[in-house]
C-alpha atoms as a PDB file:
ATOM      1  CA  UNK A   1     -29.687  -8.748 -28.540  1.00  0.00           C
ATOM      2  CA  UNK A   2     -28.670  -5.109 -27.570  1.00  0.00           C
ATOM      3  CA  UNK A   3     -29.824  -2.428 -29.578  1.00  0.00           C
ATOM      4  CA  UNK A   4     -27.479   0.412 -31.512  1.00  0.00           C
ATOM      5  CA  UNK A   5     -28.441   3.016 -28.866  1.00  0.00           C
ATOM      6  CA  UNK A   6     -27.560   0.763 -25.819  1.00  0.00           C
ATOM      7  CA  UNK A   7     -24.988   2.971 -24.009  1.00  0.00           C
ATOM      8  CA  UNK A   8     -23.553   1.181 -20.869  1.00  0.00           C
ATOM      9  CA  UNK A   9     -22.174   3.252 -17.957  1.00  0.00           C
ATOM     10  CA  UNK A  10     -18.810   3.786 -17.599  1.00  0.00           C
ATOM     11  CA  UNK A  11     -17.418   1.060 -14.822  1.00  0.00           C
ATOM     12  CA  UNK A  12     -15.605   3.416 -11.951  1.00  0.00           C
ATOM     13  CA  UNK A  13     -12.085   1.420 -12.297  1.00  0.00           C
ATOM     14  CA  UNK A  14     -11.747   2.719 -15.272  1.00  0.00           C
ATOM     15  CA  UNK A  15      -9.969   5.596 -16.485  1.00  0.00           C
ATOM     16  CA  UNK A  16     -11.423   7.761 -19.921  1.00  0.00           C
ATOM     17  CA  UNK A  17      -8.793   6.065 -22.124  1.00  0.00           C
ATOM     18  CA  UNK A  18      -9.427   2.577 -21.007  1.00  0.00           C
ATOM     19  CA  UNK A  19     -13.222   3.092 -20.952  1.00  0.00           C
ATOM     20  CA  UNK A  20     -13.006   4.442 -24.883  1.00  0.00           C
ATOM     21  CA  UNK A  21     -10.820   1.841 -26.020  1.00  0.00           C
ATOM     22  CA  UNK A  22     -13.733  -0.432 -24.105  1.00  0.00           C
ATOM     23  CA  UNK A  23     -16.596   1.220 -26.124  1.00  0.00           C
ATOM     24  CA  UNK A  24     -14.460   0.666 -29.373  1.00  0.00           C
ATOM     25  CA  UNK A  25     -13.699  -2.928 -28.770  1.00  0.00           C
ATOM     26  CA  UNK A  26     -17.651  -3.394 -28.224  1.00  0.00           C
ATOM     27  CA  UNK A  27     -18.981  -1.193 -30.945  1.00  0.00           C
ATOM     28  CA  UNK A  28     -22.260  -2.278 -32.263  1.00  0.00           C
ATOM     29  CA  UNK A  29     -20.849  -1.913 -36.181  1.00  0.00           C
ATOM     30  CA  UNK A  30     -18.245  -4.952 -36.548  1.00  0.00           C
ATOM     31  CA  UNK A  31     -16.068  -2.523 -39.188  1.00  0.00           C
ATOM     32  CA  UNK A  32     -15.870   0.088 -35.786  1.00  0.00           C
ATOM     33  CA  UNK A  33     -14.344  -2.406 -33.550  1.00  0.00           C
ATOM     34  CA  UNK A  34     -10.937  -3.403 -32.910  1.00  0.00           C
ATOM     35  CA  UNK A  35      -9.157  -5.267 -35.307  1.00  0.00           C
ATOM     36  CA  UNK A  36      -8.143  -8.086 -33.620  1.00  0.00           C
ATOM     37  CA  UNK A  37      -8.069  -9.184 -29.706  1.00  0.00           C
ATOM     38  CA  UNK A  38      -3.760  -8.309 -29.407  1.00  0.00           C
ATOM     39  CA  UNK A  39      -4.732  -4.744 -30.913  1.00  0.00           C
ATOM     40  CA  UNK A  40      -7.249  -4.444 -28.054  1.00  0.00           C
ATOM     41  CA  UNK A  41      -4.708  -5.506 -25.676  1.00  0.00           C
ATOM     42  CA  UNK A  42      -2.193  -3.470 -26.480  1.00  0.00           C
ATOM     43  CA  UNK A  43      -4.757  -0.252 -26.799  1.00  0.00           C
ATOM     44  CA  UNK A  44      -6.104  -1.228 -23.211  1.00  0.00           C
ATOM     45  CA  UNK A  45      -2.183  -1.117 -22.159  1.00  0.00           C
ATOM     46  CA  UNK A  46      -1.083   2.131 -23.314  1.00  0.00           C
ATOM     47  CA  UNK A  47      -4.731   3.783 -22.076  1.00  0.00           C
ATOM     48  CA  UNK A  48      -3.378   2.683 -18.451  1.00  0.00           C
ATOM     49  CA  UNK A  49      -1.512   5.390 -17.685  1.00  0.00           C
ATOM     50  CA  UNK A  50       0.753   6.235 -14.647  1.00  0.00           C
ATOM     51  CA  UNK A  51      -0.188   3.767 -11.457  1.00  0.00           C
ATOM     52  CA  UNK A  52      -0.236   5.658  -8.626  1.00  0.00           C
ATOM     53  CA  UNK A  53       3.281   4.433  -7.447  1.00  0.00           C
ATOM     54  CA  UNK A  54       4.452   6.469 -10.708  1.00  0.00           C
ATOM     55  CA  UNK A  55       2.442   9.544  -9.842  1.00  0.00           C
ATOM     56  CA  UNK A  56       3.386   9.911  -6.695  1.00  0.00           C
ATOM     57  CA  UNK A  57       6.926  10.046  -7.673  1.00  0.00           C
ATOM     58  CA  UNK A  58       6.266  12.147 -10.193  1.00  0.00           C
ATOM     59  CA  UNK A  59       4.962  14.349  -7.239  1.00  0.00           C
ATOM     60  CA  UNK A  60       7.762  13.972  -5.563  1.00  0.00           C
ATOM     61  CA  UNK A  61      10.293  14.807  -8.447  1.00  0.00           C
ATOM     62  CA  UNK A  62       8.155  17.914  -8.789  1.00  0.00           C
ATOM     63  CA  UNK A  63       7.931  19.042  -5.310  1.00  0.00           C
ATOM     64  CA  UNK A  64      11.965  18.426  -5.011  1.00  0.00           C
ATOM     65  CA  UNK A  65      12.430  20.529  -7.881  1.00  0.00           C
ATOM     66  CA  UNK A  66      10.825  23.450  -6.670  1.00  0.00           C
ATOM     67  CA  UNK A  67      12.656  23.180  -3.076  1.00  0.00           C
ATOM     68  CA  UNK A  68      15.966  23.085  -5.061  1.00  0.00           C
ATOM     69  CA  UNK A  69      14.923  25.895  -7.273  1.00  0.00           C
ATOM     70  CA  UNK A  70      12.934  28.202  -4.321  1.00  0.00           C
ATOM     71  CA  UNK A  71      15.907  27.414  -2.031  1.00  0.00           C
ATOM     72  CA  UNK A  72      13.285  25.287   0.336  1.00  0.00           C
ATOM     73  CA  UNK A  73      14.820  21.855   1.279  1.00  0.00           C
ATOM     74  CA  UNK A  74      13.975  21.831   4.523  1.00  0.00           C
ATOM     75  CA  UNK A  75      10.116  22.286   2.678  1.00  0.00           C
ATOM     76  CA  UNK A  76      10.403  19.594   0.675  1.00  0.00           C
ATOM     77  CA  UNK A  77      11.838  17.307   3.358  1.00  0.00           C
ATOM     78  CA  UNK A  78       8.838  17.799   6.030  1.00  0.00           C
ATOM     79  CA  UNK A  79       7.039  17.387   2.250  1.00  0.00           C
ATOM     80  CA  UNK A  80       8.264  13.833   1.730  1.00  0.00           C
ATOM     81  CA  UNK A  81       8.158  12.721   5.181  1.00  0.00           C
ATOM     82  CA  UNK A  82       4.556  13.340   5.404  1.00  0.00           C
ATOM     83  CA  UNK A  83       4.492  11.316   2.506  1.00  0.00           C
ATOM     84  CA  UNK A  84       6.091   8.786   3.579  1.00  0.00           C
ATOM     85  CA  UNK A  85       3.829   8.638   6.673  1.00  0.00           C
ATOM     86  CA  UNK A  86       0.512   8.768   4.757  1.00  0.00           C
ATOM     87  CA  UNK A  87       1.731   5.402   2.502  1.00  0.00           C
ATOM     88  CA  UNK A  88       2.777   3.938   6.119  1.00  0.00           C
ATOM     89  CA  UNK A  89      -0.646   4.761   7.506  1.00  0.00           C
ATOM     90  CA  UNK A  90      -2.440   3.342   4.083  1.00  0.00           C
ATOM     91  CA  UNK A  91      -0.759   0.233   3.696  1.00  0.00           C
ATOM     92  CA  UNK A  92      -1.391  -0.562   7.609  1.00  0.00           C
ATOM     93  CA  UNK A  93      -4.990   0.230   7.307  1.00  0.00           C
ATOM     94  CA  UNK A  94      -5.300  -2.035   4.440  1.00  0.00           C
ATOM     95  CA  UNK A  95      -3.265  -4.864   6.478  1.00  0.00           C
ATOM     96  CA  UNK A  96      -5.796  -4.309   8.969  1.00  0.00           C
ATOM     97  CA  UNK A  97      -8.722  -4.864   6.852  1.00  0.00           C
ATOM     98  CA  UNK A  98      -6.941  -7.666   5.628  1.00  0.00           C
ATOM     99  CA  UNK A  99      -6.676  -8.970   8.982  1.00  0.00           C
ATOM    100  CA  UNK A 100      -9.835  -8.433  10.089  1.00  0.00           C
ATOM    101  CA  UNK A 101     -11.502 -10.244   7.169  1.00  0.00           C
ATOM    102  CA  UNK A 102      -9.312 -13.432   7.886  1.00  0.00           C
ATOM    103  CA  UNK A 103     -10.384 -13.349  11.407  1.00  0.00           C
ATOM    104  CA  UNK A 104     -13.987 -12.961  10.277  1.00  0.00           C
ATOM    105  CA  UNK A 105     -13.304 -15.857   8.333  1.00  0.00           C
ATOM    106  CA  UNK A 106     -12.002 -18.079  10.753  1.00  0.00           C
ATOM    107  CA  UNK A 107     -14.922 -16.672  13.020  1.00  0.00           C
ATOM    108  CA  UNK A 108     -17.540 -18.022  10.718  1.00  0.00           C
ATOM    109  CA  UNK A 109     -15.809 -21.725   9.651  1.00  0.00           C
ATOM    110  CA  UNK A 110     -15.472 -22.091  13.437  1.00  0.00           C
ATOM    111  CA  UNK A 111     -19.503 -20.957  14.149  1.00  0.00           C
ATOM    112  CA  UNK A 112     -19.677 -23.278  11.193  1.00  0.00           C
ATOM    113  CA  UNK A 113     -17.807 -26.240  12.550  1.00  0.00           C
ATOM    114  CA  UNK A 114     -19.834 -25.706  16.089  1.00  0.00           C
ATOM    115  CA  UNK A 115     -23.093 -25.903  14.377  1.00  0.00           C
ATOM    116  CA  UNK A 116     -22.526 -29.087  12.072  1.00  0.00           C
ATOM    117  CA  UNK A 117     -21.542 -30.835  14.979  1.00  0.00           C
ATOM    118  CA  UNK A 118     -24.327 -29.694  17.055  1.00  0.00           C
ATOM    119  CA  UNK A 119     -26.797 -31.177  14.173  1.00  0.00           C
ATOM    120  CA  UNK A 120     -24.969 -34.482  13.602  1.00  0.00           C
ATOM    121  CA  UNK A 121     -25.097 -35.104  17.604  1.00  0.00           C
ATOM    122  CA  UNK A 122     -29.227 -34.198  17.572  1.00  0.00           C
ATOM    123  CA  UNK A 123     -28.838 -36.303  14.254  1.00  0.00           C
ATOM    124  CA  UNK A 124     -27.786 -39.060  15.883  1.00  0.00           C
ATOM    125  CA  UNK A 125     -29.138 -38.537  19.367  1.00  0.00           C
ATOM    126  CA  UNK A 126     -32.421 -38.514  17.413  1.00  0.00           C
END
């Protein structure tokens, strides 16, 4: 049984919103906690925020506003290409990873494969 002072740390995925509405929902008092599981639900929702998606075109809309305004289009242009670029870049990397951990996966059920045969032949060679 965990004590009243037991203070978990704060798990890095989530953001200060989510984490409080965590620490409510687990309160030691009962009477502190939510009051039922759809209020936590719908707390843990709305303490989401923005996914990154949203603030990066929230970026966007800003940085297009002050080209527009400062006269700088040609700014906000090289801006968004760059952008664009980085994303690019990301989501390959990531495919690569993904790649590279499937191959590492075939890898091993193949060394796998190799080596159960290998004992069933000394198996039944023996």
């Amino acid at each position: 049984m965990r004590s009243r002072e037991h203070s978990p740390e704060k798990p890095a995925a989530l953001n200060d919103a989510q984490w409080h509405v965590l620490q409510r929902a687990f309160a030691y008092d009962a009477a502190d906690r939510c009051e039922s599981a759809r209020v936590l639900i719908t707390e843990l929702r709305q303490a989401e925020g923005p996914s990154q998606e949203e603030l990066a075109r929230q970026d966007e809309e800003i940085q297009w506003q002050k080209a527009v305004k400062g006269g700088r289009i040609n700014d906000f242009e090289r801006y968004l290409a760059e952008t664009m670029l980085a994303r690019y870049r990301d989501q390959a990397l990531a495919r690569m990873g993904e790649l590279n951990a499937q191959a590492g996966q075939e890898k091993a059920a193949r060394d796998e494969a190799r080596w159960r045969k290998a004992v069933e032949q000394n198996t039944v060679a023996g």
